[in-house]
C-alpha atoms as a PDB file:
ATOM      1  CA  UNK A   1      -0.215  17.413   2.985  1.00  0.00           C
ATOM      2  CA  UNK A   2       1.495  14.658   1.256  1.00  0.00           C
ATOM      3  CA  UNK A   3       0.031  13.694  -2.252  1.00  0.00           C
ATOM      4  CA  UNK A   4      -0.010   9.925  -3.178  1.00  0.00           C
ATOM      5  CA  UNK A   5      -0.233   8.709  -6.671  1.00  0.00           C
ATOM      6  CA  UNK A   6      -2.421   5.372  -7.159  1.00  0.00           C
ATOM      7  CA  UNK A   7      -2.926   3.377 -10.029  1.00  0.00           C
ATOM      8  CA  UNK A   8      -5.942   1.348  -9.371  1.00  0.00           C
ATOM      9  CA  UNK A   9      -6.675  -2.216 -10.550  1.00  0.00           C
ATOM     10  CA  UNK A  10      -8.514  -0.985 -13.800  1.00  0.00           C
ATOM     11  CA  UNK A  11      -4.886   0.565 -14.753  1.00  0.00           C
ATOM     12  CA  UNK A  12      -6.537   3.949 -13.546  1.00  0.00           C
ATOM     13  CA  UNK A  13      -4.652   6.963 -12.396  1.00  0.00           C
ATOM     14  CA  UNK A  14      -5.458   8.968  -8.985  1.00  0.00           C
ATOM     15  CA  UNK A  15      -3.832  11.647  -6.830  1.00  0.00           C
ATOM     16  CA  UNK A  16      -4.581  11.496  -3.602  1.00  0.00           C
ATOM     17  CA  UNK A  17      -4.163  13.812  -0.870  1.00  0.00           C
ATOM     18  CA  UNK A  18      -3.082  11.553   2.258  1.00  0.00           C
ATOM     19  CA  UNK A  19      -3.053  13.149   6.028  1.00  0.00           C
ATOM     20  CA  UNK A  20       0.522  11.868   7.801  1.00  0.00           C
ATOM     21  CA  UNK A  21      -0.319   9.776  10.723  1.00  0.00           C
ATOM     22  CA  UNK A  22      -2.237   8.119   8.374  1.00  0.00           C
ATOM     23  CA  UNK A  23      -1.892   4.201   6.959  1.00  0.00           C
ATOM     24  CA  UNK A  24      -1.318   3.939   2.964  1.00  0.00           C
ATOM     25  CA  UNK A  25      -4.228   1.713   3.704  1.00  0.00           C
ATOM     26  CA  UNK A  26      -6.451   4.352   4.952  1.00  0.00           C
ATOM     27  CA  UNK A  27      -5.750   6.822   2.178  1.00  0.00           C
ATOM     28  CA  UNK A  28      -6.441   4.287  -0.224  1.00  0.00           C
ATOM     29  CA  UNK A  29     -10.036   2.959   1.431  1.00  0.00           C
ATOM     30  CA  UNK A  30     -10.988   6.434   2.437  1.00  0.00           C
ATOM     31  CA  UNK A  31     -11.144   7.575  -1.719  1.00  0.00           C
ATOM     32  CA  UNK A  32     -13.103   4.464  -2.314  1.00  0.00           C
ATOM     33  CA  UNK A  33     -10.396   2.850  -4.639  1.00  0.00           C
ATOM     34  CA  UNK A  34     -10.740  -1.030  -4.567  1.00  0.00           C
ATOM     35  CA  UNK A  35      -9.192  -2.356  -1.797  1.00  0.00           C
ATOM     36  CA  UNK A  36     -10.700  -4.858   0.328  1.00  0.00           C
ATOM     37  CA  UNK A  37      -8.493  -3.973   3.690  1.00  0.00           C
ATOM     38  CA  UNK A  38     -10.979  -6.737   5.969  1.00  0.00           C
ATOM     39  CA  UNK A  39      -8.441  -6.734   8.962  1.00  0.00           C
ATOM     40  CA  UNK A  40      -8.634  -3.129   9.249  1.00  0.00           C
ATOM     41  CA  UNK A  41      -5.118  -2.625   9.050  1.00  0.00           C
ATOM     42  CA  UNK A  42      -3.662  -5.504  11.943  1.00  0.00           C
ATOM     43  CA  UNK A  43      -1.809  -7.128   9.597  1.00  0.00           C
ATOM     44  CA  UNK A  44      -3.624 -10.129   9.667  1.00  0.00           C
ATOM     45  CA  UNK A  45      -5.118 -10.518   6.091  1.00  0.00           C
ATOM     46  CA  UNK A  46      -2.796  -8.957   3.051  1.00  0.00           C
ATOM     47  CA  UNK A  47      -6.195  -7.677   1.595  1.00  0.00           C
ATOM     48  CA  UNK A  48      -4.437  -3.889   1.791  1.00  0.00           C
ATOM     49  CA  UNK A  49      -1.805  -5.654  -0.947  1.00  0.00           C
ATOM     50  CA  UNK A  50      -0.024  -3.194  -3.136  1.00  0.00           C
ATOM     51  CA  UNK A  51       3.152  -3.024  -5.148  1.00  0.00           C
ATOM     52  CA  UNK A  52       5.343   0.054  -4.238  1.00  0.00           C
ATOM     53  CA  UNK A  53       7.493   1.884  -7.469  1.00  0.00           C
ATOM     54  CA  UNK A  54      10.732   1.185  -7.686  1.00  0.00           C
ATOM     55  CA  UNK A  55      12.363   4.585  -6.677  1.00  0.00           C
ATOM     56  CA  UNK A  56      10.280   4.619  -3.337  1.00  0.00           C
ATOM     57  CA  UNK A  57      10.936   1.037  -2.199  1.00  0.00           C
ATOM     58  CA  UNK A  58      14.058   2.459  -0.385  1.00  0.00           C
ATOM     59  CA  UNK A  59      12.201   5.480   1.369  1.00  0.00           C
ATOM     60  CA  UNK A  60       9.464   3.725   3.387  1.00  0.00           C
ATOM     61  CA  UNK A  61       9.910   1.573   6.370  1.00  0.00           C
ATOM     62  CA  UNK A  62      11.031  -2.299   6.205  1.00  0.00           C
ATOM     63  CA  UNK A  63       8.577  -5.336   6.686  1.00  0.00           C
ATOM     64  CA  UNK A  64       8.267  -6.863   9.370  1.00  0.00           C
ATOM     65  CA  UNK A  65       8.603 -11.059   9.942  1.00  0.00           C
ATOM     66  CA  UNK A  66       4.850 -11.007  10.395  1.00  0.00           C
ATOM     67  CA  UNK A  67       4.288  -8.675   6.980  1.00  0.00           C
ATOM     68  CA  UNK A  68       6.724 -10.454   5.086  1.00  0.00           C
ATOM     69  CA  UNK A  69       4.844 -14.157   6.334  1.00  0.00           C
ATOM     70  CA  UNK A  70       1.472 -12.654   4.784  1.00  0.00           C
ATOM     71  CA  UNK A  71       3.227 -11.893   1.380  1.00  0.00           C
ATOM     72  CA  UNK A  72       4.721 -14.476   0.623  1.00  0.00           C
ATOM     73  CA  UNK A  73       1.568 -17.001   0.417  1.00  0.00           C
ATOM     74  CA  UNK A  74       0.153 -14.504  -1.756  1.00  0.00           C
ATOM     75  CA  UNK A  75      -0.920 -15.640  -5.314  1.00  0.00           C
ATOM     76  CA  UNK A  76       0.111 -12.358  -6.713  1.00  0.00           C
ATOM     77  CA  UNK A  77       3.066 -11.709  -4.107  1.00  0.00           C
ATOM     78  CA  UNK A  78       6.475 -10.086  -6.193  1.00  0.00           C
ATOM     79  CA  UNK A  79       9.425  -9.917  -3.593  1.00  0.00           C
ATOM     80  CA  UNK A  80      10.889  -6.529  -5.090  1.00  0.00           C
ATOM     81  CA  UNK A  81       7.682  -4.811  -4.921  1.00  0.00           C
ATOM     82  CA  UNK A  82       4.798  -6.610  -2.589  1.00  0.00           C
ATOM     83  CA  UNK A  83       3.895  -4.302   0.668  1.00  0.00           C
ATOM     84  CA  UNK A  84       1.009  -4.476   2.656  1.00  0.00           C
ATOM     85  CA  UNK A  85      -0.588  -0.530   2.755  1.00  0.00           C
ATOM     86  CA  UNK A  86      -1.496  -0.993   6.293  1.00  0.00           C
ATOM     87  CA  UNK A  87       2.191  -1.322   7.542  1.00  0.00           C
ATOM     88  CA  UNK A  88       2.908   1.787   5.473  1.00  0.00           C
ATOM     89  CA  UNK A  89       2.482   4.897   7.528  1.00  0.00           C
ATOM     90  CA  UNK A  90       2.523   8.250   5.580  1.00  0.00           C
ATOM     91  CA  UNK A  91       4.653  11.599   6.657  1.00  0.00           C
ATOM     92  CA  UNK A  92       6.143  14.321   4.588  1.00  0.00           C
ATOM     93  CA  UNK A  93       8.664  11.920   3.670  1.00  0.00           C
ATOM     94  CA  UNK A  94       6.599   9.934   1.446  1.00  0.00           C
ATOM     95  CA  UNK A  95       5.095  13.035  -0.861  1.00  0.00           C
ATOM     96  CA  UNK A  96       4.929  11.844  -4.115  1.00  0.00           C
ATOM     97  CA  UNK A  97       4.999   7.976  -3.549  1.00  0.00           C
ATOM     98  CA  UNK A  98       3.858   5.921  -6.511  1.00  0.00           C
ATOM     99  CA  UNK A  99       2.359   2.805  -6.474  1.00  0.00           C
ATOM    100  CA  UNK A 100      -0.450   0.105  -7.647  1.00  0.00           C
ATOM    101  CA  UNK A 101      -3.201  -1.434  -6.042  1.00  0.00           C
ATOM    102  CA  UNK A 102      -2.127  -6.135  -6.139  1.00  0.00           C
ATOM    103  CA  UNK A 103      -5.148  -7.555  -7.895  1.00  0.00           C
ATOM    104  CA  UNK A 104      -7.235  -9.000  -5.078  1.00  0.00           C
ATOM    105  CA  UNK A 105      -6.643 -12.845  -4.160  1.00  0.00           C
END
C-alpha cells in the first residue's frame, strides 16, 4: 500500500495510506484533509488543487490540455508545481510522493 505524505493548508504534516487505483484526490478527501474536490474528480473545477514536490514532478503522469486550461486561471496556479489530485492516479510507483494541499480559491 503506497504511503502519501500531505502537508495540509495549516502547514500540517500527514501520512497517508492511499489504495492504487485510487485518485490523489480520493486519498486526500477520504482522511478528511481540506479539500473541497466539488466536481468529484471530472476535471471540471481545480478545487482538488495541489502542488506536487519537486523530486516527484517527473514520476507521475503529464496534464492534460483540459488540466492544464483549469490551472492556469487559478489565483494560486505555479507552473512548476500546480496539479489537479484528481488527474493523479496512485500505484506502487508513487510510494512516498510529497506534496501540499493549493490554498482554496
Amino acid at each position: 500500500m503506497p504511503k502519501i505524505y500531505v502537508t495540509d493548508r495549516n502547514g500540517e504534516k500527514h501520512d497517508l495510506d492511499a489504495d492504487a487505483g485510487d485518485s490523489l484526490m480520493e486519498v486526500i478527501r477520504d482522511n478528511d484533509l481540506d479539500i473541497e474536490a466539488i466536481c468529484g474528480g471530472c476535471c471540471s473545477c481545480a478545487t482538488c488543487h495541489v502542488y506536487i514536490d519537486q523530486e516527484w514532478r517527473d514520476r507521475i503522469n503529464e496534464m492534460s490540455d483540459e488540466e492544464i486550461e483549469l490551472l492556469e486561471d487559478e489565483q494560486y496556479y505555479v507552473e512548476s508545481e500546480s496539479r489537479l489530485s484528481c488527474q493523479i492516479f496512485i500505484d506502487d510507483k508513487l510510494d512516498g510522493l510529497v506534496l501540499k494541499v493549493a490554498p482554496p480559491a
